[in-house]
N, C-alpha and C. Protein backbone atom coordinates (compact mmCIF):
# COMPACT_ATOMS: atom_id res chain seq x y z
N UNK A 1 -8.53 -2.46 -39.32
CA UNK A 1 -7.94 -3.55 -38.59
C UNK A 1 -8.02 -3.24 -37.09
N UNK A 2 -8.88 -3.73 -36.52
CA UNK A 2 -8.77 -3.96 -34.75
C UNK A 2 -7.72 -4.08 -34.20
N UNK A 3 -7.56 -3.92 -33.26
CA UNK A 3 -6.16 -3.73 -32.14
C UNK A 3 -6.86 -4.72 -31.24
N UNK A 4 -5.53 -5.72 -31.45
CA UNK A 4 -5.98 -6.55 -30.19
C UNK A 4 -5.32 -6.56 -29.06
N UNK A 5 -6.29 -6.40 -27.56
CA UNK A 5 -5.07 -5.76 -26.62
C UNK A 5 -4.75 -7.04 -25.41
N UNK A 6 -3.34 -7.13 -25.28
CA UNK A 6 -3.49 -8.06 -23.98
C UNK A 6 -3.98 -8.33 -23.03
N UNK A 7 -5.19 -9.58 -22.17
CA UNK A 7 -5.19 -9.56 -21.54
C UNK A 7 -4.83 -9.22 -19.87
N UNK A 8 -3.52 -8.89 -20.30
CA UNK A 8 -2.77 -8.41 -18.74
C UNK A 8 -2.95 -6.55 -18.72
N UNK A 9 -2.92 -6.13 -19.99
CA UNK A 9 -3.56 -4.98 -20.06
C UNK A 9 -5.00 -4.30 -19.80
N UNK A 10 -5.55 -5.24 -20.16
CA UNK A 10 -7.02 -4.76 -19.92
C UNK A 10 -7.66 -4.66 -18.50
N UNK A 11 -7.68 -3.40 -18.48
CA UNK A 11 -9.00 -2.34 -16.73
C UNK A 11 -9.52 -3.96 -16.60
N UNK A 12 -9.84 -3.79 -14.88
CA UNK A 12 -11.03 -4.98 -14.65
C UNK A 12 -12.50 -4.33 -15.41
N UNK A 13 -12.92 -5.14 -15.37
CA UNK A 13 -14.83 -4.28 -16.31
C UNK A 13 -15.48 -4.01 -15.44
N UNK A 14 -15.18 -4.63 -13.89
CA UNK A 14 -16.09 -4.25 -12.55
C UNK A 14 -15.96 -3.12 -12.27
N UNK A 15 -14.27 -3.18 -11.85
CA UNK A 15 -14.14 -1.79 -11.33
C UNK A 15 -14.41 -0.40 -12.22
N UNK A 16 -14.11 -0.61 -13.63
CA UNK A 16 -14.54 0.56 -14.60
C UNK A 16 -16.05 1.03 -14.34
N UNK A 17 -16.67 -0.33 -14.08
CA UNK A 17 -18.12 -0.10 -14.35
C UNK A 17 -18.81 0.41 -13.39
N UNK A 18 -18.01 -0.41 -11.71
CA UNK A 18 -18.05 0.70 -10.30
C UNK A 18 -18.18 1.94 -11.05
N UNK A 19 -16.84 2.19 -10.93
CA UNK A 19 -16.06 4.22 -11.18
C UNK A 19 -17.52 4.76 -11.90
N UNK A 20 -17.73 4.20 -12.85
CA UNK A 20 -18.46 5.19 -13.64
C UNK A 20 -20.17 5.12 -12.99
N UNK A 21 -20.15 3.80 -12.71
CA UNK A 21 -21.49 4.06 -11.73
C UNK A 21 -22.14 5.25 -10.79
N UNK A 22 -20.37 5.15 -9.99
CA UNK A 22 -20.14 6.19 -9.16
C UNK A 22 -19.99 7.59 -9.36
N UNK A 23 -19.69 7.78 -10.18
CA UNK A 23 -19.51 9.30 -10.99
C UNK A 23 -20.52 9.39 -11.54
N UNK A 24 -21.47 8.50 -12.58
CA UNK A 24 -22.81 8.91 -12.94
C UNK A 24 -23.78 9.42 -12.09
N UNK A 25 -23.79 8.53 -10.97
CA UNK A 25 -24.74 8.89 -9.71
C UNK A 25 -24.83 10.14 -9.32
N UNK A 26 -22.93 10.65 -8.75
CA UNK A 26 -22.78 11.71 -8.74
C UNK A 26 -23.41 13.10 -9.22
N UNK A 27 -23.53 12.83 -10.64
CA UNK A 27 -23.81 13.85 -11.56
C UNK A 27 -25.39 13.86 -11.77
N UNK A 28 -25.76 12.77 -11.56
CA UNK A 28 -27.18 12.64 -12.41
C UNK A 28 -28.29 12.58 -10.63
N UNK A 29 -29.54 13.03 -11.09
CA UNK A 29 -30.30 13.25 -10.20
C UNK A 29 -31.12 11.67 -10.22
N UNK A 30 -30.98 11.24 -11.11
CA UNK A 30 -31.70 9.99 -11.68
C UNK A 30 -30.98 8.96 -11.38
N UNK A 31 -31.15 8.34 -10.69
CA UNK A 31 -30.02 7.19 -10.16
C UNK A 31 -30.47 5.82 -10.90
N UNK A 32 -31.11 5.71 -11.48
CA UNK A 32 -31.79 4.96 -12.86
C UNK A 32 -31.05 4.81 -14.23
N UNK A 33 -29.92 4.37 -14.24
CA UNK A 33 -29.04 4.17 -15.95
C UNK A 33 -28.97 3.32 -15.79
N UNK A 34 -28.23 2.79 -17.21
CA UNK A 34 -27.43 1.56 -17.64
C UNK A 34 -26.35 2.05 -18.52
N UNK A 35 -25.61 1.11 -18.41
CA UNK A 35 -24.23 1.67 -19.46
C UNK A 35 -23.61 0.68 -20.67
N UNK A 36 -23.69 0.90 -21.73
CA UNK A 36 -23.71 -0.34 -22.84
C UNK A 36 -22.63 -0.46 -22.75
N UNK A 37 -22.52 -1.91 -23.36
CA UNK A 37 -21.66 -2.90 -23.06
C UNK A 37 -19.96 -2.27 -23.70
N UNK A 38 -20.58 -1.47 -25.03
CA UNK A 38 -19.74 -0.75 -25.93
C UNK A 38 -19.23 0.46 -25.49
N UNK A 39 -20.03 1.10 -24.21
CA UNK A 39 -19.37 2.33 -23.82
C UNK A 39 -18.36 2.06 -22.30
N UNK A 40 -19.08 0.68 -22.10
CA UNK A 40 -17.82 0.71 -21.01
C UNK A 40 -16.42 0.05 -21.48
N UNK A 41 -16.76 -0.41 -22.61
CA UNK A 41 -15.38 -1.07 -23.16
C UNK A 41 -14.73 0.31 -23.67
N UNK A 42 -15.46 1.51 -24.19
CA UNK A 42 -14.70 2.42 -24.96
C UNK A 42 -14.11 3.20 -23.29
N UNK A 43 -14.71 3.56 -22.49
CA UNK A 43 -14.67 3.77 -21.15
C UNK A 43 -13.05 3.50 -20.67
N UNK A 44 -12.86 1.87 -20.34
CA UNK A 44 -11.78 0.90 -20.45
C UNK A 44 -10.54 1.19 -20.96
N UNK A 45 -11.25 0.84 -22.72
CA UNK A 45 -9.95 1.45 -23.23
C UNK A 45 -9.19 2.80 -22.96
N UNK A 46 -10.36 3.99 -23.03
CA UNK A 46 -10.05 5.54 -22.74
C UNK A 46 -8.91 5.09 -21.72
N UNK A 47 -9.27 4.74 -20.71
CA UNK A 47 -8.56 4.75 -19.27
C UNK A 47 -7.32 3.86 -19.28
N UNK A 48 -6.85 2.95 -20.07
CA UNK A 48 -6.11 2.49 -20.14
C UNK A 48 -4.80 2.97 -21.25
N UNK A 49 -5.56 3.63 -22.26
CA UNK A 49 -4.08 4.80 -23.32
C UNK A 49 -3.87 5.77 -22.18
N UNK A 50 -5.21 6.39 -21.09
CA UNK A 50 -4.52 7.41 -20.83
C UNK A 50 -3.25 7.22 -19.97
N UNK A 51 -3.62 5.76 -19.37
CA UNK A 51 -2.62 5.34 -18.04
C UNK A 51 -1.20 5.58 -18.72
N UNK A 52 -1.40 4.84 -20.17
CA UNK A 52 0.35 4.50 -20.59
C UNK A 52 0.65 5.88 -21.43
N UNK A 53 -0.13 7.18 -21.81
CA UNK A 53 0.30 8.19 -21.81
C UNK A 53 1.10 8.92 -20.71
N UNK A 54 0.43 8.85 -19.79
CA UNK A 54 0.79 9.33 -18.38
C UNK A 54 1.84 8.68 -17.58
N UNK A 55 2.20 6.92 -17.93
CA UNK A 55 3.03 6.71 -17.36
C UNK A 55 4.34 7.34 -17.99
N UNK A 56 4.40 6.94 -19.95
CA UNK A 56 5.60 7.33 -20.52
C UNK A 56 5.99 8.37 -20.39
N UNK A 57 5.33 9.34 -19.98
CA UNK A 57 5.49 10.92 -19.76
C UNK A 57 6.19 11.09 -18.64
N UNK A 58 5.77 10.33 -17.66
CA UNK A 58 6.43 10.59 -16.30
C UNK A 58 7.82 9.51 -16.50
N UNK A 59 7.91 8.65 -16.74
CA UNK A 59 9.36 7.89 -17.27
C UNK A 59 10.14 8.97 -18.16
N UNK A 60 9.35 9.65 -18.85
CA UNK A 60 10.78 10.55 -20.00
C UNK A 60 11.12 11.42 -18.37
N UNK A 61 10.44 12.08 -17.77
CA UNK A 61 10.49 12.91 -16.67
C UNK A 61 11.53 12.13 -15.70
N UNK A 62 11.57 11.21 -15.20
CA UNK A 62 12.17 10.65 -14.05
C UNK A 62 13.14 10.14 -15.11
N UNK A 63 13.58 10.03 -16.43
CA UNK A 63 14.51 9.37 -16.87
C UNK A 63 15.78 10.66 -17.00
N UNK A 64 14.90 11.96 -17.23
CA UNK A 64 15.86 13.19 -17.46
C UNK A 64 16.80 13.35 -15.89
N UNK A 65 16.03 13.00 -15.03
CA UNK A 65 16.04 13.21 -13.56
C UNK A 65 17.27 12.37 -13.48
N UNK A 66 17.52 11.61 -14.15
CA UNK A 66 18.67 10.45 -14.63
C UNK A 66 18.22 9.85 -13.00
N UNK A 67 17.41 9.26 -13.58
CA UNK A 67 16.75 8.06 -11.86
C UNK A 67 16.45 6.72 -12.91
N UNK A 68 16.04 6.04 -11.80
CA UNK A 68 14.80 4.94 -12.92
C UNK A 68 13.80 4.54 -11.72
N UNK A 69 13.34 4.99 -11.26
CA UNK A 69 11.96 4.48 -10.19
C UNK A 69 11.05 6.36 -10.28
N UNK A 70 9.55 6.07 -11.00
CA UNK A 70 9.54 7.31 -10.89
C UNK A 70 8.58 7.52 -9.53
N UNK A 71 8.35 8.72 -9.16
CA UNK A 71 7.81 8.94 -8.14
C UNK A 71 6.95 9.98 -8.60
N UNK A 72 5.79 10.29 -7.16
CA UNK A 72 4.65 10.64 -7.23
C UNK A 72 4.65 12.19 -8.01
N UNK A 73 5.52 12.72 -7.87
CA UNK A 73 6.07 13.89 -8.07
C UNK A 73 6.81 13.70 -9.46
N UNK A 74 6.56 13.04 -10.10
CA UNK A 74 6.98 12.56 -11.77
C UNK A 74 5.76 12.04 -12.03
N UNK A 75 4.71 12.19 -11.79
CA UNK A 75 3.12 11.80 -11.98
C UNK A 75 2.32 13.27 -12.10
N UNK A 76 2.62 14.07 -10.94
CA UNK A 76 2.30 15.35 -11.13
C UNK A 76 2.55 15.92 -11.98
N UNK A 77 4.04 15.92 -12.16
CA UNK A 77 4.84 16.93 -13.14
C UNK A 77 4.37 16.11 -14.94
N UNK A 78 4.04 15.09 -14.85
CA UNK A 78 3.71 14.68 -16.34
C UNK A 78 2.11 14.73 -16.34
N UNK A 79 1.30 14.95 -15.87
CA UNK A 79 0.15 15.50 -15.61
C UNK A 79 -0.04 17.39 -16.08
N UNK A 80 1.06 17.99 -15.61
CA UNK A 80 0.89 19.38 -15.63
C UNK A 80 1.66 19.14 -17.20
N UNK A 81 2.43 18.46 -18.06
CA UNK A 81 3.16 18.47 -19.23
C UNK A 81 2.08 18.21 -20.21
N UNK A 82 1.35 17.10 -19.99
CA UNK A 82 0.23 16.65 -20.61
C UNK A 82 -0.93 17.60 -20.79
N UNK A 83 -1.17 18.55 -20.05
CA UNK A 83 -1.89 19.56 -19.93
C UNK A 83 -3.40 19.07 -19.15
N UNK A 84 -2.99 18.32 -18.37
CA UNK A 84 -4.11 17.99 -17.26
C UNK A 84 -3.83 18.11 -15.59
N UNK A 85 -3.74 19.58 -15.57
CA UNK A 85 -3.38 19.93 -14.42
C UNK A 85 -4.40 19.85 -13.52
N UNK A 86 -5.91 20.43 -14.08
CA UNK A 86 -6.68 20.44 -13.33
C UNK A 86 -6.80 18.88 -12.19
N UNK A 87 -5.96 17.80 -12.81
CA UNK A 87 -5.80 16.49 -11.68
C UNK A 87 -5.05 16.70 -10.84
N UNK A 88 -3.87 17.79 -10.90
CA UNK A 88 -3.22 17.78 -9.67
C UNK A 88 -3.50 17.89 -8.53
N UNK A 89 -4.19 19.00 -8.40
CA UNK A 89 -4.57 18.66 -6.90
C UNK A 89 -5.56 18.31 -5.77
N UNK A 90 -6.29 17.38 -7.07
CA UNK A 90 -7.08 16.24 -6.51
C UNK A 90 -6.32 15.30 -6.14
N UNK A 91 -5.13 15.45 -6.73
CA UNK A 91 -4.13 14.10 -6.67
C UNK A 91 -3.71 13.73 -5.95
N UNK A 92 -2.94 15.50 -5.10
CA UNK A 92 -2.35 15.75 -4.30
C UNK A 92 -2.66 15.42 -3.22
N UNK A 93 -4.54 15.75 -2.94
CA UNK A 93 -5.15 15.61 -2.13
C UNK A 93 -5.00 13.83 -1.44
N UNK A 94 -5.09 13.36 -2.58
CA UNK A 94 -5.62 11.67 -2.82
C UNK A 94 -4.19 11.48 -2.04
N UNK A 95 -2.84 11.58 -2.22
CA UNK A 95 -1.39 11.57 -2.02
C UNK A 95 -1.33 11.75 -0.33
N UNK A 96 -1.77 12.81 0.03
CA UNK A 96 -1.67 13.03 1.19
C UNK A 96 -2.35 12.50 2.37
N UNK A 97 -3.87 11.96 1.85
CA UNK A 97 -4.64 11.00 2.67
C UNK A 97 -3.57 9.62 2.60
N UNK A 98 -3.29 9.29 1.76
CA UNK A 98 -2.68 7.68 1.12
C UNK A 98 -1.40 7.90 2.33
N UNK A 99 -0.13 9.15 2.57
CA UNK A 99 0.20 9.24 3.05
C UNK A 99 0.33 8.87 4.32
N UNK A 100 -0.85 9.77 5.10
CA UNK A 100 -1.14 9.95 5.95
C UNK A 100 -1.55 8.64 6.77
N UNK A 101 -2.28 7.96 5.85
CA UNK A 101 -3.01 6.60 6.38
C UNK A 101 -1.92 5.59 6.74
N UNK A 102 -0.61 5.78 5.67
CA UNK A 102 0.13 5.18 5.70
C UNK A 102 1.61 5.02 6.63
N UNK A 103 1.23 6.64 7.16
CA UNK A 103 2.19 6.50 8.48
C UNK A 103 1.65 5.99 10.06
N UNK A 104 0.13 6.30 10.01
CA UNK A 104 -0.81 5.52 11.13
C UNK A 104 0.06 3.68 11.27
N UNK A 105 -0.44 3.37 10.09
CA UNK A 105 0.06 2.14 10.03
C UNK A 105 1.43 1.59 10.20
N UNK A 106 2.43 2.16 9.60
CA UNK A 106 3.70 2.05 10.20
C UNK A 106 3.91 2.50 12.07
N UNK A 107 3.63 3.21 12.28
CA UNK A 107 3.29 3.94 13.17
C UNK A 107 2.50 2.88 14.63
N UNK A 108 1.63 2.38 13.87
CA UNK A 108 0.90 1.23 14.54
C UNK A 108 1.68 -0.39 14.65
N UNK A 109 2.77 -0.42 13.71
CA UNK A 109 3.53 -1.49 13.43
C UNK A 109 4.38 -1.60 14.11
N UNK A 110 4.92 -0.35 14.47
CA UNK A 110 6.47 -0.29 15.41
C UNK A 110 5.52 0.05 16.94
N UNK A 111 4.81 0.29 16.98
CA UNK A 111 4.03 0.07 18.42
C UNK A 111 3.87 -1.25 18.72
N UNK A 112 3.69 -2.08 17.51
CA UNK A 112 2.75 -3.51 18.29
C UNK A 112 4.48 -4.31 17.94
N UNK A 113 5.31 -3.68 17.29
CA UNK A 113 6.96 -4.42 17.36
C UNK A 113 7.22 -4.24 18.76
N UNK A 114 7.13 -3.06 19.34
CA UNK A 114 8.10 -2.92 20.39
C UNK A 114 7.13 -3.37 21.66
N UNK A 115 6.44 -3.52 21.51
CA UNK A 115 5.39 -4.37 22.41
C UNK A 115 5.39 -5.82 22.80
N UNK A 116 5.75 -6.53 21.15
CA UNK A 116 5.94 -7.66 21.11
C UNK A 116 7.99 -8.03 21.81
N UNK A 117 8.55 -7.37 21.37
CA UNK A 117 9.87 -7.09 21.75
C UNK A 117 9.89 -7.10 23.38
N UNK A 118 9.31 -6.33 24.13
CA UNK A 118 9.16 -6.01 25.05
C UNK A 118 8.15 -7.28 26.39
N UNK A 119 7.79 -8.15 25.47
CA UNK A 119 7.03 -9.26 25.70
C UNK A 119 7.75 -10.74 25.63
N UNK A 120 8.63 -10.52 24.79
CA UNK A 120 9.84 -11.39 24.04
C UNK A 120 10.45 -10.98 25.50
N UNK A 121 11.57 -10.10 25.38
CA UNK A 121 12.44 -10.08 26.84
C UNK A 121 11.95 -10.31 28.23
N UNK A 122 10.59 -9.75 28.73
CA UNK A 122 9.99 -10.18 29.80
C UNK A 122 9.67 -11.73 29.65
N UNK A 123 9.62 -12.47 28.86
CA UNK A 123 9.27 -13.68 28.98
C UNK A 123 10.84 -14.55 28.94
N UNK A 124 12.17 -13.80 28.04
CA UNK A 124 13.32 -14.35 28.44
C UNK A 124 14.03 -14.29 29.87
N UNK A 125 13.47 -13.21 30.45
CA UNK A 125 13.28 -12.97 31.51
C UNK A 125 13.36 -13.76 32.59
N UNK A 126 11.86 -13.91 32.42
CA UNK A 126 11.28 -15.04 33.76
C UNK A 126 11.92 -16.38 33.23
N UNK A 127 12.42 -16.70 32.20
CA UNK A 127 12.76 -17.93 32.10
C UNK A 127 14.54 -18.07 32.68
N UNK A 128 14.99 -16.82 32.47
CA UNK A 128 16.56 -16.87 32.83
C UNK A 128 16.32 -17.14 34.53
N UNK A 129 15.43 -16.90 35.04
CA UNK A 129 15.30 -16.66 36.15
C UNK A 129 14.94 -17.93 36.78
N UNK A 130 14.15 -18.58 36.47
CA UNK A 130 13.05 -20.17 36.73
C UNK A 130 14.70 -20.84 36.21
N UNK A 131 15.62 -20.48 35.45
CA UNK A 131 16.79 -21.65 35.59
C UNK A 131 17.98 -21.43 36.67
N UNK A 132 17.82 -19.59 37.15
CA UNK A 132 18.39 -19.48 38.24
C UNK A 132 17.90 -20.09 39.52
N UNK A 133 16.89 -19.81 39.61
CA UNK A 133 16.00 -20.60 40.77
C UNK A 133 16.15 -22.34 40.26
N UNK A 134 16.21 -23.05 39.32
CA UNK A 134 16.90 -24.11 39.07
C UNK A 134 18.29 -24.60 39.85
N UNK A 135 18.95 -23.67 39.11
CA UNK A 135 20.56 -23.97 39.82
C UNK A 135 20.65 -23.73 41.41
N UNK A 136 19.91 -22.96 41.93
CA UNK A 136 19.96 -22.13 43.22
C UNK A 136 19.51 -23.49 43.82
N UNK A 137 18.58 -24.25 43.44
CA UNK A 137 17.97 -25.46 44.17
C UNK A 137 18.91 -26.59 44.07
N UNK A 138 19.28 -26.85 42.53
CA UNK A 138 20.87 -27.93 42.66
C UNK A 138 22.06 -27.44 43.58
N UNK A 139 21.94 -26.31 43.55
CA UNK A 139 23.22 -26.03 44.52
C UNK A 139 23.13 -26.54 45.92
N UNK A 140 22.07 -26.17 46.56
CA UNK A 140 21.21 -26.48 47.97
C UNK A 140 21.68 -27.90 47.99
N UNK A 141 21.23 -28.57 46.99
CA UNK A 141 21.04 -30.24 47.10
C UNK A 141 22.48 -30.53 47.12
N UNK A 142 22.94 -30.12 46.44
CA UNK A 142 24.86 -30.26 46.23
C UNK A 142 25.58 -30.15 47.73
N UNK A 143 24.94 -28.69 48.12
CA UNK A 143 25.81 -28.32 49.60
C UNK A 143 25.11 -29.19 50.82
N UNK A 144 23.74 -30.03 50.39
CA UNK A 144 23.34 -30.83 51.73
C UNK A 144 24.04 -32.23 51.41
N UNK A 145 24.24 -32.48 50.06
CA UNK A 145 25.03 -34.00 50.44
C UNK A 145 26.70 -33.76 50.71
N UNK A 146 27.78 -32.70 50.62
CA UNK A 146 28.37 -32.26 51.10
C UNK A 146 28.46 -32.33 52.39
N UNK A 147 27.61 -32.12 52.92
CA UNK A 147 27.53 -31.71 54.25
C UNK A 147 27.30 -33.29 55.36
N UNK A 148 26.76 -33.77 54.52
CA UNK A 148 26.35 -35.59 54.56
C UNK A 148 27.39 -35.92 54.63
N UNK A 149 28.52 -36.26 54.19
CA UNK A 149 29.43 -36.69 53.80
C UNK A 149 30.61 -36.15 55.29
């Protein structure tokens, strides 16, 4: 009896078929394959038990932790449980670029905030000012018909 698996479950077939493109290339001097239709579905599937091995592993992990959001470091640690350590610290590696990229960007965000902030008040600025120079001119007009009078 076949297992039929949900659509919302199932790898895209591009990107599987990228990855392995990419890793074949890698390996092979022959940049000349094809990959049947049946091995990228077995491919797919592989990659998709291993995901929900790896996630439940890291949920029993972050659940002992008595948390409920697990973190990257409940990915590692159910990686080294699973007995696929040798991913750690490719992982780690992968973690720390992702990081890294990711404080540029924050980093770049609160630069172009306080820029914009800083653009915001100089422009409330000149406007508090264009209504002082407003009033400064009604006043003038006020104290010459005053003076009319």
């Amino acid at each position: 009896m076949a297992k039929v698996v949900a659509e919302a479950e199932e790898l895209p077939k591009a990107i599987v078929k990228r990855m392995l493109k990419e890793k074949l290339s890698q390996l092979s001097s022959d940049g000349d394959f094809s990959i049947h239709s049946e091995a990228l579905l077995a491919f797919s599937e592989s990659a998709r038990v291993f995901i929900h091995y790896l996630s439940a592993t890291a949920n029993d992990i972050c659940k002992e932790s008595k948390r409920q959001t697990i973190t990257a470091d409940d990915v590692l640690n159910a990686l080294e449980e699973i007995e696929f350590s040798e991913l750690i610290e490719p992982l780690k590696a992968s973690l720390d670029e992702f990081r890294k990229k990711n404080a540029e960007k924050k980093a770049g965000s609160a630069n172009t905030k306080q820029v914009n902030k800083k653009r915001k008040a100089g422009q409330e600025a000149v406007t508090e000012n264009e209504g002082d120079e407003g009033n400064k001119v009604n006043e003038k007009e006020d104290n010459a018909d005053d003076n009319e009078d």
